[in-house]
PDB file of N, CA and C in Angstrom:
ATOM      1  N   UNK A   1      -3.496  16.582 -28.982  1.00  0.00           N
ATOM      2  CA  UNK A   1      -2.633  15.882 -28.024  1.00  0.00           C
ATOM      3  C   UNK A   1      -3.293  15.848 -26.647  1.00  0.00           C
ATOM      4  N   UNK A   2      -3.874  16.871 -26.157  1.00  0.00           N
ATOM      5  CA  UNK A   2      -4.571  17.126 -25.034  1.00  0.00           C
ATOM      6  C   UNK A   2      -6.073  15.768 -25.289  1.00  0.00           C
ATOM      7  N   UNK A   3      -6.474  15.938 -25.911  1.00  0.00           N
ATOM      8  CA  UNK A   3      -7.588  14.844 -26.095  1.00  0.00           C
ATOM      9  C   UNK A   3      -7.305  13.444 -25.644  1.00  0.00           C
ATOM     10  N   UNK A   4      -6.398  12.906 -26.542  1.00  0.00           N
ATOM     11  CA  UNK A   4      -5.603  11.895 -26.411  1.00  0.00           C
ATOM     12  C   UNK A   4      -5.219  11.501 -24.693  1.00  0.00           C
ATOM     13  N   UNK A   5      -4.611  12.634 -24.396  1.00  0.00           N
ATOM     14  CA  UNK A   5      -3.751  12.096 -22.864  1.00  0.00           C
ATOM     15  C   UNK A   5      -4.785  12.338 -21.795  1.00  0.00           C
ATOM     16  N   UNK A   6      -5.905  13.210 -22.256  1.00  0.00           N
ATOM     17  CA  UNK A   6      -6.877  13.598 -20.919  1.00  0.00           C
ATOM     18  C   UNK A   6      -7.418  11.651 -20.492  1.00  0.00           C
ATOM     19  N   UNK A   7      -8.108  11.421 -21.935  1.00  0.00           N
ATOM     20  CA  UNK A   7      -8.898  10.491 -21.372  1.00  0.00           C
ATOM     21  C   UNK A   7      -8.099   8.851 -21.147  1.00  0.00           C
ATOM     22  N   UNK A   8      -6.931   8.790 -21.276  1.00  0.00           N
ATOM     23  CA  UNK A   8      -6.210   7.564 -20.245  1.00  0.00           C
ATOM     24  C   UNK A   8      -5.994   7.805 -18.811  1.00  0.00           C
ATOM     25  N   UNK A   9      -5.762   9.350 -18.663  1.00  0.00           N
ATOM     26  CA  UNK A   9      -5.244   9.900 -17.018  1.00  0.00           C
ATOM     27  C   UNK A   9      -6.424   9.224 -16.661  1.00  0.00           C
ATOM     28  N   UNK A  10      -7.633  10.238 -17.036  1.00  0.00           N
ATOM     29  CA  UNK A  10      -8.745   9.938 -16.313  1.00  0.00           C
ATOM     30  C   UNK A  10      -9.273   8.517 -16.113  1.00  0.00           C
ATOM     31  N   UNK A  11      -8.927   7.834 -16.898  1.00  0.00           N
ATOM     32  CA  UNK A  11      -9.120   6.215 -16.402  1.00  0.00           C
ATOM     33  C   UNK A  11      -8.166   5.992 -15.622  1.00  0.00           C
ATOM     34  N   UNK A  12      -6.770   5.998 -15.412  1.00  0.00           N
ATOM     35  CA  UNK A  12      -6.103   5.653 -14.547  1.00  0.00           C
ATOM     36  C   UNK A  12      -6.578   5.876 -13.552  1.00  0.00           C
ATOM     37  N   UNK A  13      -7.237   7.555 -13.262  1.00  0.00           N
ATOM     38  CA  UNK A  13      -7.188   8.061 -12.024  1.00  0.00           C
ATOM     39  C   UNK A  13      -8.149   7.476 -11.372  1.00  0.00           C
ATOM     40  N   UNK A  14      -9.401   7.252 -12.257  1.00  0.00           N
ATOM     41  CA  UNK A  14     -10.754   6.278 -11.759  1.00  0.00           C
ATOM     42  C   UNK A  14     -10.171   4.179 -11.269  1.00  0.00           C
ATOM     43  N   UNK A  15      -9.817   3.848 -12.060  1.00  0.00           N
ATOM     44  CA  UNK A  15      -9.465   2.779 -11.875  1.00  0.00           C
ATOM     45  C   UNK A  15      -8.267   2.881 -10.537  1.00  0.00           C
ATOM     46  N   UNK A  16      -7.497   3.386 -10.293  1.00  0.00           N
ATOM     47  CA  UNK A  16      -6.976   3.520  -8.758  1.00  0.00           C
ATOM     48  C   UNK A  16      -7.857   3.706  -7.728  1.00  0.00           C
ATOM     49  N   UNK A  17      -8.597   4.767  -7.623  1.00  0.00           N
ATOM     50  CA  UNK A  17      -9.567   5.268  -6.923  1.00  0.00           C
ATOM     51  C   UNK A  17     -10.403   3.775  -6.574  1.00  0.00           C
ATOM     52  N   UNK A  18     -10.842   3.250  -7.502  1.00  0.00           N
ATOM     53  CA  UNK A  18     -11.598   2.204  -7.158  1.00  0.00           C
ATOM     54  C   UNK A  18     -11.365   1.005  -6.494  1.00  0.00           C
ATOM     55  N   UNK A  19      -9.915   0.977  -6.757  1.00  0.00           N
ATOM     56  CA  UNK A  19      -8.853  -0.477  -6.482  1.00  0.00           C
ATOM     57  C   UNK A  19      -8.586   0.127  -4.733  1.00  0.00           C
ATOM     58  N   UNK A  20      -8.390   1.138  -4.544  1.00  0.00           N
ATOM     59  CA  UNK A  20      -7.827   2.229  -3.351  1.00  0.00           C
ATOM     60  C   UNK A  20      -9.095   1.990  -2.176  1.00  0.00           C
ATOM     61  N   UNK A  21     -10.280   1.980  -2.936  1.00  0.00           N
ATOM     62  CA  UNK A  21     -11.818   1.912  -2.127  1.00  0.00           C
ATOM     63  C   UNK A  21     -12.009   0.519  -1.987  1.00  0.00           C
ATOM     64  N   UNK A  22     -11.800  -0.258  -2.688  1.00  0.00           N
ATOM     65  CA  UNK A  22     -12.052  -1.944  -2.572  1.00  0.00           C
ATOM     66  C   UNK A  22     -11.160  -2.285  -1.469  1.00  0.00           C
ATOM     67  N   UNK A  23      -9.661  -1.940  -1.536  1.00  0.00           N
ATOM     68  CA  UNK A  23      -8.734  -2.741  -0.787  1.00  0.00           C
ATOM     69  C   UNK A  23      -9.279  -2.157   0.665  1.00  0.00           C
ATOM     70  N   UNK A  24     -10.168  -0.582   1.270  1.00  0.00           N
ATOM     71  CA  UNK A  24     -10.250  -0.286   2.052  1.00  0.00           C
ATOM     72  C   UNK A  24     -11.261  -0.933   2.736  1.00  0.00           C
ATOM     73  N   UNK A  25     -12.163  -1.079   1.377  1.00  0.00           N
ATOM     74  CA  UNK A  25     -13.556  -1.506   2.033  1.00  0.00           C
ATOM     75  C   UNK A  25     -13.139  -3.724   2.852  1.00  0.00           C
ATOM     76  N   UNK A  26     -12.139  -3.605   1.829  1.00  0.00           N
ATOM     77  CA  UNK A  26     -12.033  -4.830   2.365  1.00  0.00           C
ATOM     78  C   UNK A  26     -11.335  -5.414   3.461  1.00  0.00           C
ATOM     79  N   UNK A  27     -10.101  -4.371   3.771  1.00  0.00           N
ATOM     80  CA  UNK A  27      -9.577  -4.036   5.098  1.00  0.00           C
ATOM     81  C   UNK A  27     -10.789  -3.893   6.125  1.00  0.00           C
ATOM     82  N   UNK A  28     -11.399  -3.191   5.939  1.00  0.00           N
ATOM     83  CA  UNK A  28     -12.669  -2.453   7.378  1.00  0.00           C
ATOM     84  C   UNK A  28     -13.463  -3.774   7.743  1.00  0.00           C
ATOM     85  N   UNK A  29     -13.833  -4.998   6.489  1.00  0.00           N
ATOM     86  CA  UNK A  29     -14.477  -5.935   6.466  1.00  0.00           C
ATOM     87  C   UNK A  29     -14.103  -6.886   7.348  1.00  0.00           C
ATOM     88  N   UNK A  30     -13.065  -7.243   7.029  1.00  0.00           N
ATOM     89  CA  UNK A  30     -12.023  -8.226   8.150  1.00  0.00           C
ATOM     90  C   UNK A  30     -12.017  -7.565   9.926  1.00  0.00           C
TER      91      UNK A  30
END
């Protein structure tokens, strides 16, 4: 069960992170 649920968190948590850094980087850009 632990297998299973580790590796969706961890994409969620990466795929936010990234969306979180884009919207910033693209804020600072403007």
């Amino acid at each position: 069960m632990e297998g299973t649920l580790s590796a969706p968190l961890t994409n969620v948590c990466f795929v936010a992170t990234r969306v979180r850094v884009s919207e910033m980087f693209l804020f600072l850009k403007r």
